[in-house]
N, C-alpha and C. Protein backbone atom coordinates (compact mmCIF):
# COMPACT_ATOMS: atom_id res chain seq x y z
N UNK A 1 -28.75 8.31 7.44
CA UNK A 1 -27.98 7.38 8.26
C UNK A 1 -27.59 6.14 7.45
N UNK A 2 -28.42 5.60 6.67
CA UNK A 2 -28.41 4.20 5.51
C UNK A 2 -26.73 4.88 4.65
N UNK A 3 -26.42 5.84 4.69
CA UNK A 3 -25.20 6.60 3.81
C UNK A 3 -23.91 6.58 4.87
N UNK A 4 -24.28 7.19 5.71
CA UNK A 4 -23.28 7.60 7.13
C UNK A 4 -22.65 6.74 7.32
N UNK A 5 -23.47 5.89 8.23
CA UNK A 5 -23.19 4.67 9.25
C UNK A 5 -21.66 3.45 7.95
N UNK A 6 -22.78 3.57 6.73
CA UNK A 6 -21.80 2.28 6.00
C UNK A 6 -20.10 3.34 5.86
N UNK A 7 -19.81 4.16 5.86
CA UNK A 7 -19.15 5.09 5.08
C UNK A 7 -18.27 5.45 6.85
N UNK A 8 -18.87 5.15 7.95
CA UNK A 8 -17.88 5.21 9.15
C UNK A 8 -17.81 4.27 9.81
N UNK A 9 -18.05 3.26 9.13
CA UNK A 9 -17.68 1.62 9.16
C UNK A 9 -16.33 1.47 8.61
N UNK A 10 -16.88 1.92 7.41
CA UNK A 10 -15.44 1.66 6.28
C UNK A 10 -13.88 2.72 6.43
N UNK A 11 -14.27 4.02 7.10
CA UNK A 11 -13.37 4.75 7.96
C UNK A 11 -12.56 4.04 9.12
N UNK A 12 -13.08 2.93 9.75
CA UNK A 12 -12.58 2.14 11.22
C UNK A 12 -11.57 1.44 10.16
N UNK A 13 -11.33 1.07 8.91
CA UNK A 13 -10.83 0.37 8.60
C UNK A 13 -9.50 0.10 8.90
N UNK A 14 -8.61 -0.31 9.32
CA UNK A 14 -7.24 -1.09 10.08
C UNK A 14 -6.06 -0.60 8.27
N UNK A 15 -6.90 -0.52 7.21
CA UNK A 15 -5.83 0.30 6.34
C UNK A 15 -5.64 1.48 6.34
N UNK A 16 -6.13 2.63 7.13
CA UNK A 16 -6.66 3.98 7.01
C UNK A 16 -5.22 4.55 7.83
N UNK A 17 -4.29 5.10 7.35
CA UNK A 17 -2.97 5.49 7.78
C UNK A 17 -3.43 7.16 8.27
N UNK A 18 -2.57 7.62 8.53
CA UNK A 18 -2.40 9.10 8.53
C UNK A 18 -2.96 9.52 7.40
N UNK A 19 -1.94 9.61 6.27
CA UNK A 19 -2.21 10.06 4.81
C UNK A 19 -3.39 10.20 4.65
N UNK A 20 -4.30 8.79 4.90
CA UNK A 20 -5.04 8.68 4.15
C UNK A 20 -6.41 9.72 4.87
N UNK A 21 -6.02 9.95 6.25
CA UNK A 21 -6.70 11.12 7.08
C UNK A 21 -6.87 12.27 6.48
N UNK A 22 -5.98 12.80 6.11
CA UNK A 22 -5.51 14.43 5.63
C UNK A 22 -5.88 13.99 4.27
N UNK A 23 -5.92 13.15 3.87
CA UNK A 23 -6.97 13.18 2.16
C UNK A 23 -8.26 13.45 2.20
N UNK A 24 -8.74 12.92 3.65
CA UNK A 24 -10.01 13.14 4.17
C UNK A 24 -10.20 14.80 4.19
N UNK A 25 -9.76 15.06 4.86
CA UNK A 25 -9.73 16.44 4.91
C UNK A 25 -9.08 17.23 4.00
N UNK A 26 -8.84 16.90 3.32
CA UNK A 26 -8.99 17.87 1.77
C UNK A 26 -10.35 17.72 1.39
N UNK A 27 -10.62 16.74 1.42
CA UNK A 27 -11.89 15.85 0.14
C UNK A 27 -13.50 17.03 1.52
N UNK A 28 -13.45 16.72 2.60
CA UNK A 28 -14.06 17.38 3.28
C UNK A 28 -14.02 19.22 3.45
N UNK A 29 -12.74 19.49 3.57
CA UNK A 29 -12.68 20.41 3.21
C UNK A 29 -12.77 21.47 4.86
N UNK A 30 -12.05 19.98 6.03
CA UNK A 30 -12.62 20.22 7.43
C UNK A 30 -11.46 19.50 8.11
N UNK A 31 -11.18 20.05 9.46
CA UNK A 31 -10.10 19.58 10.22
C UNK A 31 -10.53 18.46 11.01
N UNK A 32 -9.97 17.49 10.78
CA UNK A 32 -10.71 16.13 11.51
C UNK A 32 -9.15 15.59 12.67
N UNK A 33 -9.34 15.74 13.82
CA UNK A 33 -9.08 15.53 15.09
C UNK A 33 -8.86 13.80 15.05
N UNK A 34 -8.42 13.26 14.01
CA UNK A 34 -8.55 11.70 14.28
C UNK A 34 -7.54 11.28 15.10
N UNK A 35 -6.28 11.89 15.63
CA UNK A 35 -5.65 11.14 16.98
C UNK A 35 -6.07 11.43 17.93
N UNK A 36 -7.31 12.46 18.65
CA UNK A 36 -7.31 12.94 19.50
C UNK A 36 -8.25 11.64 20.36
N UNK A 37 -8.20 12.07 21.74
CA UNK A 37 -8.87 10.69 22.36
C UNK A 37 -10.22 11.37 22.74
N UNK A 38 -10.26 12.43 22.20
CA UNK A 38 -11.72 12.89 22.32
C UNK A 38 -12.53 12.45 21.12
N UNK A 39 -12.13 12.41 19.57
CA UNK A 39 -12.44 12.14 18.62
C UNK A 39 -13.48 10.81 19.11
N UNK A 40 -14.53 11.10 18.56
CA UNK A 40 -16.21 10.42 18.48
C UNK A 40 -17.06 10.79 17.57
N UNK A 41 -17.78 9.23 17.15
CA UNK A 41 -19.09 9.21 16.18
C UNK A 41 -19.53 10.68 16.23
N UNK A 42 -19.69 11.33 16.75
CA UNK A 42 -20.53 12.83 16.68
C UNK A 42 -19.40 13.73 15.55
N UNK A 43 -17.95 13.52 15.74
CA UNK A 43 -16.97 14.57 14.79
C UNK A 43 -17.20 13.63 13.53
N UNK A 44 -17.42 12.95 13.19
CA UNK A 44 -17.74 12.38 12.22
C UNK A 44 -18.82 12.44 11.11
N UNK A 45 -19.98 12.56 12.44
CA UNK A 45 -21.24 12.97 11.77
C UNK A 45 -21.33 14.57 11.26
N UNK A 46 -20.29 15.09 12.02
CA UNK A 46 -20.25 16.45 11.67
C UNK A 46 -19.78 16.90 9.90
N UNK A 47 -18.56 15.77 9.49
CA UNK A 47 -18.15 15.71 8.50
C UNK A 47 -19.42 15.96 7.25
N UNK A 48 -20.80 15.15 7.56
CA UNK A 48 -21.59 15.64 6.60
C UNK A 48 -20.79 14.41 5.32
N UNK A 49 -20.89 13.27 5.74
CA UNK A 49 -19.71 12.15 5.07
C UNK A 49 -20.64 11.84 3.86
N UNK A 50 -21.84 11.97 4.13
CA UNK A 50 -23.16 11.69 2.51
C UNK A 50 -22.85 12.38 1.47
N UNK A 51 -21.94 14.01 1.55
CA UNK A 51 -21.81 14.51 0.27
C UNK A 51 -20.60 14.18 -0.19
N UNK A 52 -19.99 12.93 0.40
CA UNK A 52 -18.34 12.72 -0.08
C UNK A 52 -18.49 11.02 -0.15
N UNK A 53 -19.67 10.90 -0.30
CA UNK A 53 -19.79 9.31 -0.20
C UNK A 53 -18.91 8.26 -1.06
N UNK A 54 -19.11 8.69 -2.51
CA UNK A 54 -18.11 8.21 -3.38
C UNK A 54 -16.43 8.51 -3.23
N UNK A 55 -15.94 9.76 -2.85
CA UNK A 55 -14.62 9.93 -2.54
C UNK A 55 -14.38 9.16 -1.30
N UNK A 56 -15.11 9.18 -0.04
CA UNK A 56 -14.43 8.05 0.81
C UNK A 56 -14.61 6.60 0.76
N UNK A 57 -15.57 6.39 0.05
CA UNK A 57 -15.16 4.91 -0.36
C UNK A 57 -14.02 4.90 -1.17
N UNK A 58 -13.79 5.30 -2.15
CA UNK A 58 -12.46 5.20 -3.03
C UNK A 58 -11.11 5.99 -2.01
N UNK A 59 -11.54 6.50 -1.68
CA UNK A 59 -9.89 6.46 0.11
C UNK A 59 -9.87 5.25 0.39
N UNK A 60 -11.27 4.74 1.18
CA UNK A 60 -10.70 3.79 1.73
C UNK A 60 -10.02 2.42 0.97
N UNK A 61 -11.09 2.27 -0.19
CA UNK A 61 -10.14 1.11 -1.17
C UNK A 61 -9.12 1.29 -1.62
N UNK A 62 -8.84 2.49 -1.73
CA UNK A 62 -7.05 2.81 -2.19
C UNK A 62 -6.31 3.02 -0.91
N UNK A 63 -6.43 3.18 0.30
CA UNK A 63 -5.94 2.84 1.32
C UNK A 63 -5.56 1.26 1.48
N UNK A 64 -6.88 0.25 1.07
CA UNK A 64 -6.44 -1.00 1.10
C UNK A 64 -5.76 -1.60 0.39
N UNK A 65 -5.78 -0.88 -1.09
CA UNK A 65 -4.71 -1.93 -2.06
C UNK A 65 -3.58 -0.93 -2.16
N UNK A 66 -3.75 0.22 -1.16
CA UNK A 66 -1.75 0.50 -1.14
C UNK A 66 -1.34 -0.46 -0.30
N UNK A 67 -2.11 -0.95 1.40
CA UNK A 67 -1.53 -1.97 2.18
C UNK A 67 -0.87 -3.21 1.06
N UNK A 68 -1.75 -3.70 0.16
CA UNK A 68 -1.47 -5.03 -0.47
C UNK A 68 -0.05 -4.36 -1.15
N UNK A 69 0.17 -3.45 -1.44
CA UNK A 69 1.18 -3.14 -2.62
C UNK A 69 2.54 -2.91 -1.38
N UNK A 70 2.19 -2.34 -0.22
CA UNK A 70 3.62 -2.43 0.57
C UNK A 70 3.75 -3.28 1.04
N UNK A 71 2.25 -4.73 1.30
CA UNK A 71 3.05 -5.87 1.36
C UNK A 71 3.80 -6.77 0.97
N UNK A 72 3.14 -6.32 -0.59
CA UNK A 72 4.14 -6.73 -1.51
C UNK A 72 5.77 -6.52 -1.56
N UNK A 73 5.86 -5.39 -1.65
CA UNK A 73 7.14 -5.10 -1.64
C UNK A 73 8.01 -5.13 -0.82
N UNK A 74 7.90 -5.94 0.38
CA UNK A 74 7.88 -5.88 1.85
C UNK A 74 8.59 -7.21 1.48
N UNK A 75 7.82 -8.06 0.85
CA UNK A 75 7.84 -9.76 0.90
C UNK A 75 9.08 -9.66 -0.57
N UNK A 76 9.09 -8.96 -0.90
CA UNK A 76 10.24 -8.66 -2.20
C UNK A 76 11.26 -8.51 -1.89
N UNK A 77 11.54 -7.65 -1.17
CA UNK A 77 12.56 -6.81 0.23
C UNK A 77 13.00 -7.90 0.33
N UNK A 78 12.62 -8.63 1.28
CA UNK A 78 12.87 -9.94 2.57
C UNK A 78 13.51 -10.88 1.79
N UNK A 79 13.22 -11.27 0.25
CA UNK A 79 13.54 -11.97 -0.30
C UNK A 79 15.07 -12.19 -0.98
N UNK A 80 15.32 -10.69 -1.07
CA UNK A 80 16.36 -10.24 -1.54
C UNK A 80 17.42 -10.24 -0.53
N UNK A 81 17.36 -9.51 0.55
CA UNK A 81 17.86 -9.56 1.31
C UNK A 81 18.40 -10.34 2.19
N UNK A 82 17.40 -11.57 2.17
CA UNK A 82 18.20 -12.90 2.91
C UNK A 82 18.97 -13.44 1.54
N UNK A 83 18.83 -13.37 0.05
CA UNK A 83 19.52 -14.25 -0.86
C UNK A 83 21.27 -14.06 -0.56
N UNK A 84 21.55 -15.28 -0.65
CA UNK A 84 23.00 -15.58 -1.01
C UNK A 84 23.85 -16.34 -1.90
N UNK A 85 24.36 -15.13 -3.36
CA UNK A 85 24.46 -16.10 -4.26
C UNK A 85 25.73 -17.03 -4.16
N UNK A 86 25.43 -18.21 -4.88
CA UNK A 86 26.39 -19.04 -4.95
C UNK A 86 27.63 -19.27 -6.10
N UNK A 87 28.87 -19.12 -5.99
CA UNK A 87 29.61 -19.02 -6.78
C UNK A 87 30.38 -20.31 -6.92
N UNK A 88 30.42 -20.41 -7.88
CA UNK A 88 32.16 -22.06 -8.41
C UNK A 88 32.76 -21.42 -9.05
N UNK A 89 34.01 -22.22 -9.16
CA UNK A 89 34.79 -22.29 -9.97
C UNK A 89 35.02 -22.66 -11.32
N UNK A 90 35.23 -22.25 -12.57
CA UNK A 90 35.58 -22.60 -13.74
C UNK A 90 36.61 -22.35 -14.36
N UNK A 91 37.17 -23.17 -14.56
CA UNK A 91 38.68 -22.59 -15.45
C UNK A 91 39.44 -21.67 -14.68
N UNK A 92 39.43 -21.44 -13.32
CA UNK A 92 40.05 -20.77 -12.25
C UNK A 92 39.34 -19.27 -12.45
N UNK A 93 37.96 -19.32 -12.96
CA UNK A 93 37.33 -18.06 -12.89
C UNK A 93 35.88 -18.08 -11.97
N UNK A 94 35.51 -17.15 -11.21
CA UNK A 94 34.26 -17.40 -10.33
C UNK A 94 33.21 -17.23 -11.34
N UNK A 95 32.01 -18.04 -11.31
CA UNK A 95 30.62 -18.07 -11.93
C UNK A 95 29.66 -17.89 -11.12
N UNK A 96 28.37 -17.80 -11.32
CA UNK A 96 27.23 -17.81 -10.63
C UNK A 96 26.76 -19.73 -10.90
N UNK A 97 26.61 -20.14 -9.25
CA UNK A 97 26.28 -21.38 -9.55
C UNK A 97 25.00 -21.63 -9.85
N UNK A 98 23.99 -22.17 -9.77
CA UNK A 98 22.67 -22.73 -10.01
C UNK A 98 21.92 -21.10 -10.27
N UNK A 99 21.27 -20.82 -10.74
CA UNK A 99 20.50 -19.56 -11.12
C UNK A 99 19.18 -20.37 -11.39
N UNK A 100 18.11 -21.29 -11.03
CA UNK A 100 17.60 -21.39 -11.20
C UNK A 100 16.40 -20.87 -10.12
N UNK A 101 16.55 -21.00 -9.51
CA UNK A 101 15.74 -20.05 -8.14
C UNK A 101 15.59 -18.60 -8.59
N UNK A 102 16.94 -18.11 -8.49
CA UNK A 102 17.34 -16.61 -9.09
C UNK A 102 16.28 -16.19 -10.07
N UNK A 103 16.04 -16.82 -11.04
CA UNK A 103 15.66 -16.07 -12.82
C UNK A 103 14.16 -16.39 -12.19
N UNK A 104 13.68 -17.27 -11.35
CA UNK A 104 12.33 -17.58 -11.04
C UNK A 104 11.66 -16.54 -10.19
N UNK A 105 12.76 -15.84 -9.36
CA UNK A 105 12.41 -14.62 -8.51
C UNK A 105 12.59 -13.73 -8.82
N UNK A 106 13.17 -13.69 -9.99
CA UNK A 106 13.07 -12.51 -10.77
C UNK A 106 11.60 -12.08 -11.70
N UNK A 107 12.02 -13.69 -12.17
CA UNK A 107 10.54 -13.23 -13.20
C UNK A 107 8.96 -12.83 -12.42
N UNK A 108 8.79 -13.73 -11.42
CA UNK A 108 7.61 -13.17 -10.69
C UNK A 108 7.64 -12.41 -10.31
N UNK A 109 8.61 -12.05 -9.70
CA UNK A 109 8.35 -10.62 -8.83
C UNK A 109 8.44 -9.28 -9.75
N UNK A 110 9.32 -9.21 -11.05
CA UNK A 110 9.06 -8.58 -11.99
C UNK A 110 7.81 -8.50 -12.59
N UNK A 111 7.07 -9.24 -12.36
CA UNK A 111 5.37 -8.99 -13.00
C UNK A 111 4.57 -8.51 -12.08
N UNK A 112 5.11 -8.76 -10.65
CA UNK A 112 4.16 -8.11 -9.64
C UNK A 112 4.75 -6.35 -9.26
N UNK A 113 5.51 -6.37 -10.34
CA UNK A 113 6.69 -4.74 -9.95
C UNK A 113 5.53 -4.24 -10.98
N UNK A 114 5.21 -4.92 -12.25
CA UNK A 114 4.91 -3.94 -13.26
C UNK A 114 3.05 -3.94 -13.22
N UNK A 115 2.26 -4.94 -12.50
CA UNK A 115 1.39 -5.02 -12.25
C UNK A 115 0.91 -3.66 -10.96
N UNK A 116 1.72 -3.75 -9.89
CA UNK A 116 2.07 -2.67 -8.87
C UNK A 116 2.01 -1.41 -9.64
N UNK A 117 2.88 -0.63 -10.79
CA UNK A 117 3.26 -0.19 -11.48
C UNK A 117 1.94 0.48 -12.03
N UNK A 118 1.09 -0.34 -12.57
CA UNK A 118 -0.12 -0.60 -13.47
C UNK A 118 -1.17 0.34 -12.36
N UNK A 119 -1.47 0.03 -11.30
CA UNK A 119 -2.30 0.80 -10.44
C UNK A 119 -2.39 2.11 -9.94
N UNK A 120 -3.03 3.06 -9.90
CA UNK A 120 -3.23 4.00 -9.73
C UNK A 120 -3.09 4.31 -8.25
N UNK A 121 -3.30 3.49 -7.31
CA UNK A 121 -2.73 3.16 -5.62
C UNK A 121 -0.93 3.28 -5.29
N UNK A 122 -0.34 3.38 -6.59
CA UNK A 122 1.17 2.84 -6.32
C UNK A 122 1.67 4.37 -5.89
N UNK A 123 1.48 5.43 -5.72
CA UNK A 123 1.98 6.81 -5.79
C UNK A 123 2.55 7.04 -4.84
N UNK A 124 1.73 6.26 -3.34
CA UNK A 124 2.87 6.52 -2.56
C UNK A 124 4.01 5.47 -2.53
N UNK A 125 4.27 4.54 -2.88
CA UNK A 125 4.91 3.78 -3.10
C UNK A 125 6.08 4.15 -4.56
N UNK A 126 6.03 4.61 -5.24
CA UNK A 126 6.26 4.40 -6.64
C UNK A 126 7.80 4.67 -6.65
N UNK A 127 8.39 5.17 -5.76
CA UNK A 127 9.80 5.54 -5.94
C UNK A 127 10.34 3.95 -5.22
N UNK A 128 9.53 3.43 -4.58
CA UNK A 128 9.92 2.03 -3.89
C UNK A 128 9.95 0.44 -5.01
N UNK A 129 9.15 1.11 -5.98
CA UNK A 129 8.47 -0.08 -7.08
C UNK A 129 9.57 0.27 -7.79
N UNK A 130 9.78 1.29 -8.23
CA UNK A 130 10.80 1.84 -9.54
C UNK A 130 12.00 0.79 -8.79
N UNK A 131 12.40 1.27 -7.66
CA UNK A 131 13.90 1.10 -7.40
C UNK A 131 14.37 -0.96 -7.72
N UNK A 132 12.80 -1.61 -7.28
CA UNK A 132 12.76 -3.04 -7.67
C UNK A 132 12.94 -3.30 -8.73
């Protein structure tokens, strides 16, 4: 139980998607009922979760730092999407006016693309990181 209990604590976790269900059940090797409204501590205990102790902790932490990585890219999104660049005039030709904001949101968020990038969590994400 000292194995169980911490290991269907860390299952309740608020990052634990679908996906990350049916990883469960590969890694178990067992059909786990987790939308059902019958689903209870007992289908759980059934899992036998002590001989997968190390694989569901590492679900669940890679469940949590994929959340951080689509929030990331979420807050990247938003950023882009509200920008509106500003243009003048020169010599009767249009320019980009002030770029100083611009090259600053570029550069950070370019280190958090290749940092993202860097993690082994990014897979489901990775066609979303590339495209940034």
């Amino acid at each position: 139980m000292n194995t169980i209990l911490p290991l269907i604590a860390s299952l309740h976790s608020k990052f634990m998607m679908e996906r990350h269900w049916k990883k469960l059940m590969k890694i178990t090797d067992q059909e786990i009922s987790f939308q059902s409204p019958k689903f209870c501590l007992e289908d759980l205990i059934k899992l036998h979760l002590y001989k997968y102790a190390e694989e569901v902790t590492e679900l669940v932490d890679g469940a949590q730092k994929e959340a951080k990585i689509e929030l990331k890219l979420g807050v990247i999104q938003k950023t882009w999407e509200g920008y509106v660049f500003d243009f003048r005039e020169y010599k009767e030709v249009p320019i980009f006016g002030a770029l100083d904001e611009i090259i600053e949101n570029v550069e950070t968020q370019s280190m958090e693309l290749m940092g993202m990038m860097s993690s082994k969590d990014v897979e489901e994400f990775k066609e979303r990181v590339m495209f940034w």
